[in-house]
N, C-alpha and C. Protein backbone atom coordinates (compact mmCIF):
# COMPACT_ATOMS: atom_id res chain seq x y z
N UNK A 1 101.39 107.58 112.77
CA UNK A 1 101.31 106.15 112.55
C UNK A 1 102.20 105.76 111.36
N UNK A 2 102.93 105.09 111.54
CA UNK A 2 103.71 103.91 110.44
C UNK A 2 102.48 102.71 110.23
N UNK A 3 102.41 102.78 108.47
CA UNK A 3 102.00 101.40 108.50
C UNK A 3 102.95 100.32 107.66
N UNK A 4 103.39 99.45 108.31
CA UNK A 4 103.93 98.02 107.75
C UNK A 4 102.99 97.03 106.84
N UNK A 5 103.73 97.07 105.75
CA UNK A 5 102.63 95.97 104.63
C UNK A 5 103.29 94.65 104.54
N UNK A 6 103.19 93.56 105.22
CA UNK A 6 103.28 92.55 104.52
C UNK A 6 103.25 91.67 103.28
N UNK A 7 104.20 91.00 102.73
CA UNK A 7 103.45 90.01 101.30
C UNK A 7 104.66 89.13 101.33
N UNK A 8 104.04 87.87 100.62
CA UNK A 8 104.64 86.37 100.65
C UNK A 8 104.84 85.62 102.00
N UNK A 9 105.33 84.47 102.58
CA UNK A 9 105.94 84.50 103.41
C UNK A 9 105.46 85.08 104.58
N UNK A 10 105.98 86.12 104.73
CA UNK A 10 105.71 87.33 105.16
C UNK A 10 104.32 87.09 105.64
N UNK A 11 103.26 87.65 104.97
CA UNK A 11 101.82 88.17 105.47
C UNK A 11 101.24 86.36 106.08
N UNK A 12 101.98 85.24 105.62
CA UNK A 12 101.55 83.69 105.60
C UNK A 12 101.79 84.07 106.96
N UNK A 13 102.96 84.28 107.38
CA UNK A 13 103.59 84.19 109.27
C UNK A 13 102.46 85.01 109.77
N UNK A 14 102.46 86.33 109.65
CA UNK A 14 101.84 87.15 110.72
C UNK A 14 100.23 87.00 110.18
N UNK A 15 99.70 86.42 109.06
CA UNK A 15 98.62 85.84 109.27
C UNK A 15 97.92 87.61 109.16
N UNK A 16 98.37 88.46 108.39
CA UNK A 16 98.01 89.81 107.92
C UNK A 16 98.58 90.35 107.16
N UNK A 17 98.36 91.24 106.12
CA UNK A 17 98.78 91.99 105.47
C UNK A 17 99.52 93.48 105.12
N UNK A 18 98.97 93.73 106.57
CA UNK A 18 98.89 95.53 106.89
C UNK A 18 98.64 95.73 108.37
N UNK A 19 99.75 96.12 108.92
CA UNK A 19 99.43 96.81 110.67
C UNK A 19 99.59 98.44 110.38
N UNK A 20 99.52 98.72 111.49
CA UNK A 20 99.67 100.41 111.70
C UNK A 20 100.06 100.27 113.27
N UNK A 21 101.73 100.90 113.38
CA UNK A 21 102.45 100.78 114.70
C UNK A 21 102.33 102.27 115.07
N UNK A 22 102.48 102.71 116.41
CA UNK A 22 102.31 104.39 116.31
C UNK A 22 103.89 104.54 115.93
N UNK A 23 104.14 105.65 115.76
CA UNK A 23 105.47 106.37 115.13
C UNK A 23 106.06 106.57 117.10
N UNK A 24 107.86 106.49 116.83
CA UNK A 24 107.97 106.78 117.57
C UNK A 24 109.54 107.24 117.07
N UNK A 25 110.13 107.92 117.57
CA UNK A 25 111.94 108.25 117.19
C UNK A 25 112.42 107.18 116.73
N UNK A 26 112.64 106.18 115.85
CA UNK A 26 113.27 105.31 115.70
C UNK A 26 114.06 105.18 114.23
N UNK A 27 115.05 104.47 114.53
CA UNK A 27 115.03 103.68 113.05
C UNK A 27 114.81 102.91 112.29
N UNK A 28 114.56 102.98 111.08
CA UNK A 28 114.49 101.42 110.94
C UNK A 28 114.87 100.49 111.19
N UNK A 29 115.64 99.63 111.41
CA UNK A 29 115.85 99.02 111.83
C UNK A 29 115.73 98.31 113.59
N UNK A 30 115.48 99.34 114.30
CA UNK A 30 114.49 99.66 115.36
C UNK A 30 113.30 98.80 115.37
N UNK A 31 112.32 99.75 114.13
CA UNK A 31 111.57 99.22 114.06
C UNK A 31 111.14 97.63 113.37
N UNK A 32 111.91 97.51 112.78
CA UNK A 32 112.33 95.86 112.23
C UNK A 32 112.47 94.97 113.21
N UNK A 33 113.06 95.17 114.08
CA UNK A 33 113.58 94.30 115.83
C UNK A 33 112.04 93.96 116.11
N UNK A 34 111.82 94.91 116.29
CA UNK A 34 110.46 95.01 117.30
C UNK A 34 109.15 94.26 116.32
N UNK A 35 109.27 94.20 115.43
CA UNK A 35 108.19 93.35 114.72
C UNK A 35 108.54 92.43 114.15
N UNK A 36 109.92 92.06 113.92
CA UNK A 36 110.46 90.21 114.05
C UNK A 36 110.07 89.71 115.22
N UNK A 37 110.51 90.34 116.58
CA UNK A 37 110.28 90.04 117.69
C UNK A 37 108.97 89.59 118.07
N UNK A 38 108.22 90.55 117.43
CA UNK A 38 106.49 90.69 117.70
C UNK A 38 105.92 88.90 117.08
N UNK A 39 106.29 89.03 115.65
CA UNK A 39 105.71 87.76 114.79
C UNK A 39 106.60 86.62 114.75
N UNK A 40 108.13 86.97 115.64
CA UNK A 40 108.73 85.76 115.17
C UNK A 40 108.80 85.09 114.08
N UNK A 41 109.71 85.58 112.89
CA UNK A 41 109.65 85.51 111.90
C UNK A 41 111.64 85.63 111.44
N UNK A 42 112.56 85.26 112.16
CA UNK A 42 113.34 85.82 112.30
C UNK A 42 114.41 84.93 110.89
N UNK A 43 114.07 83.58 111.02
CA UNK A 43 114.35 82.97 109.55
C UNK A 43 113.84 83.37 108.56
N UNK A 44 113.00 84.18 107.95
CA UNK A 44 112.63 85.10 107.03
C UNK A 44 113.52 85.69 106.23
N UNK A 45 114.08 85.47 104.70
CA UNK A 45 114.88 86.63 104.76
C UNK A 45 113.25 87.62 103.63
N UNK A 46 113.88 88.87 103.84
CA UNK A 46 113.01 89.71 103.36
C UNK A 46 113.97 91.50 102.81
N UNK A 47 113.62 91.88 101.73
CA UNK A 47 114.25 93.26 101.53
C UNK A 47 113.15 94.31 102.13
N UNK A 48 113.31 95.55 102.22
CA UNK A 48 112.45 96.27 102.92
C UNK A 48 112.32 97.53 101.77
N UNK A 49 111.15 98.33 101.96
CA UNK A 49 111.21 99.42 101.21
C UNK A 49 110.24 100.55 102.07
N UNK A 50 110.63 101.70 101.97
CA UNK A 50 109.81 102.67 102.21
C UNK A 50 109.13 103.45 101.39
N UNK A 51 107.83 103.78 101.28
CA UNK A 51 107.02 104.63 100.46
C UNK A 51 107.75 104.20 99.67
N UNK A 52 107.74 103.16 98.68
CA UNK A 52 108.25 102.29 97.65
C UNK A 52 109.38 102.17 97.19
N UNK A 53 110.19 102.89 97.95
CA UNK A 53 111.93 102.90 97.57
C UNK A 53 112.68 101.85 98.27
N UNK A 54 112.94 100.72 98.19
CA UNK A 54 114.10 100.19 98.67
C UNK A 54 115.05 100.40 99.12
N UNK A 55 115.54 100.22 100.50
CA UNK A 55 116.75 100.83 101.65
C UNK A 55 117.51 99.71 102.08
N UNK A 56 118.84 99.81 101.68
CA UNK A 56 119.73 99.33 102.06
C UNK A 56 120.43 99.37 103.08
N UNK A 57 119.90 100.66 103.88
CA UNK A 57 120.85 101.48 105.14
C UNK A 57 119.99 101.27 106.08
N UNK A 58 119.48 100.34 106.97
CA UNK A 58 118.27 99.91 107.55
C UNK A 58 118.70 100.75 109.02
N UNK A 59 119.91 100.58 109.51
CA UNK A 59 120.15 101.34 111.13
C UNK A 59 120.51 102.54 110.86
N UNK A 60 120.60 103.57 109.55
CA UNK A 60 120.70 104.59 109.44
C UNK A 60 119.50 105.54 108.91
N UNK A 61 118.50 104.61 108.51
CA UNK A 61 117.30 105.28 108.03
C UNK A 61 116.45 105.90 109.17
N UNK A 62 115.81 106.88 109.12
CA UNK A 62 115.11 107.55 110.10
C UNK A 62 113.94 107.53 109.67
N UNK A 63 112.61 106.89 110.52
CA UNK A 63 111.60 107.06 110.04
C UNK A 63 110.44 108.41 110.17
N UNK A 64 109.72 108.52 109.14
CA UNK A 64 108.93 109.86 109.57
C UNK A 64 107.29 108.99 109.66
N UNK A 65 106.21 109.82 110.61
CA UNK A 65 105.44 109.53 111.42
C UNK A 65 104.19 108.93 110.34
N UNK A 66 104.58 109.42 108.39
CA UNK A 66 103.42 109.04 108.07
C UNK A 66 104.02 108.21 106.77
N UNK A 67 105.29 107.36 106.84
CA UNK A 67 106.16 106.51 106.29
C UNK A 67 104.82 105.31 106.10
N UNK A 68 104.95 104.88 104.32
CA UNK A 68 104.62 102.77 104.61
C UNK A 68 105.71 102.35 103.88
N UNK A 69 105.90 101.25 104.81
CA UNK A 69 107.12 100.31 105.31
C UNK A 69 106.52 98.45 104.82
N UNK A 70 107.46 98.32 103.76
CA UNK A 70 106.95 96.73 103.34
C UNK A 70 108.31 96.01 103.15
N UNK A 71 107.73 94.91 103.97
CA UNK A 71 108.35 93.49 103.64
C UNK A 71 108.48 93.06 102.80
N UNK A 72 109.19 92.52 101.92
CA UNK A 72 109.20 92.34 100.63
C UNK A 72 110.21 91.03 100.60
N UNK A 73 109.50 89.79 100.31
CA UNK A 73 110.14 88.66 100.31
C UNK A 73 111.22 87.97 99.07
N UNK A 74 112.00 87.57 98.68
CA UNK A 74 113.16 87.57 98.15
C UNK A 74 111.94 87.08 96.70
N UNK A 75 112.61 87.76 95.65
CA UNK A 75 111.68 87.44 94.51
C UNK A 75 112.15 86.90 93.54
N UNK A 76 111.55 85.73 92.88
CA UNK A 76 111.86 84.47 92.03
C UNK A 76 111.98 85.13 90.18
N UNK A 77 112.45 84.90 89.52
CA UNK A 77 112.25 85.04 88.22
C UNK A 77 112.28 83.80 87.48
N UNK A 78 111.94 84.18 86.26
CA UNK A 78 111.34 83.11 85.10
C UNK A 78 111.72 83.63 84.02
């Protein structure tokens, strides 16, 4: 299982915070398609991170089966 964390924005659309998708060969970005698609959320912009690292290489990243994967909505400073 992959779980996807929502926040900002983000968790407001899909109206949750946290899914769990089963794992399957993919990439990220793969898996990104498929859950814009899912919540329609596609005007969103959002950065992504895995197990808390931030990825820039979204169609080259390979996910592993016990990866969390967060949305992370563009962040304001003060």
């Amino acid at each position: 299982m992959i779980t996807i964390k929502y926040f900002g924005a983000i968790a407001a659309e899909t109206k949750t915070t946290e899914e769990a998708v089963s794992f399957a060969e993919q990439s990220l970005e793969e898996l990104l398609q498929t859950v814009t698609a899912k919540h329609g959320f596609d005007s969103i912009a959002f950065s992504v991170a895995v197990n808390q690292e931030l990825v820039q290489d979204l169609a080259n990243y390979r996910l592993q089966s016990d990866d969390v994967v967060a949305l992370l909505p563009p962040f304001a400073g003060g």
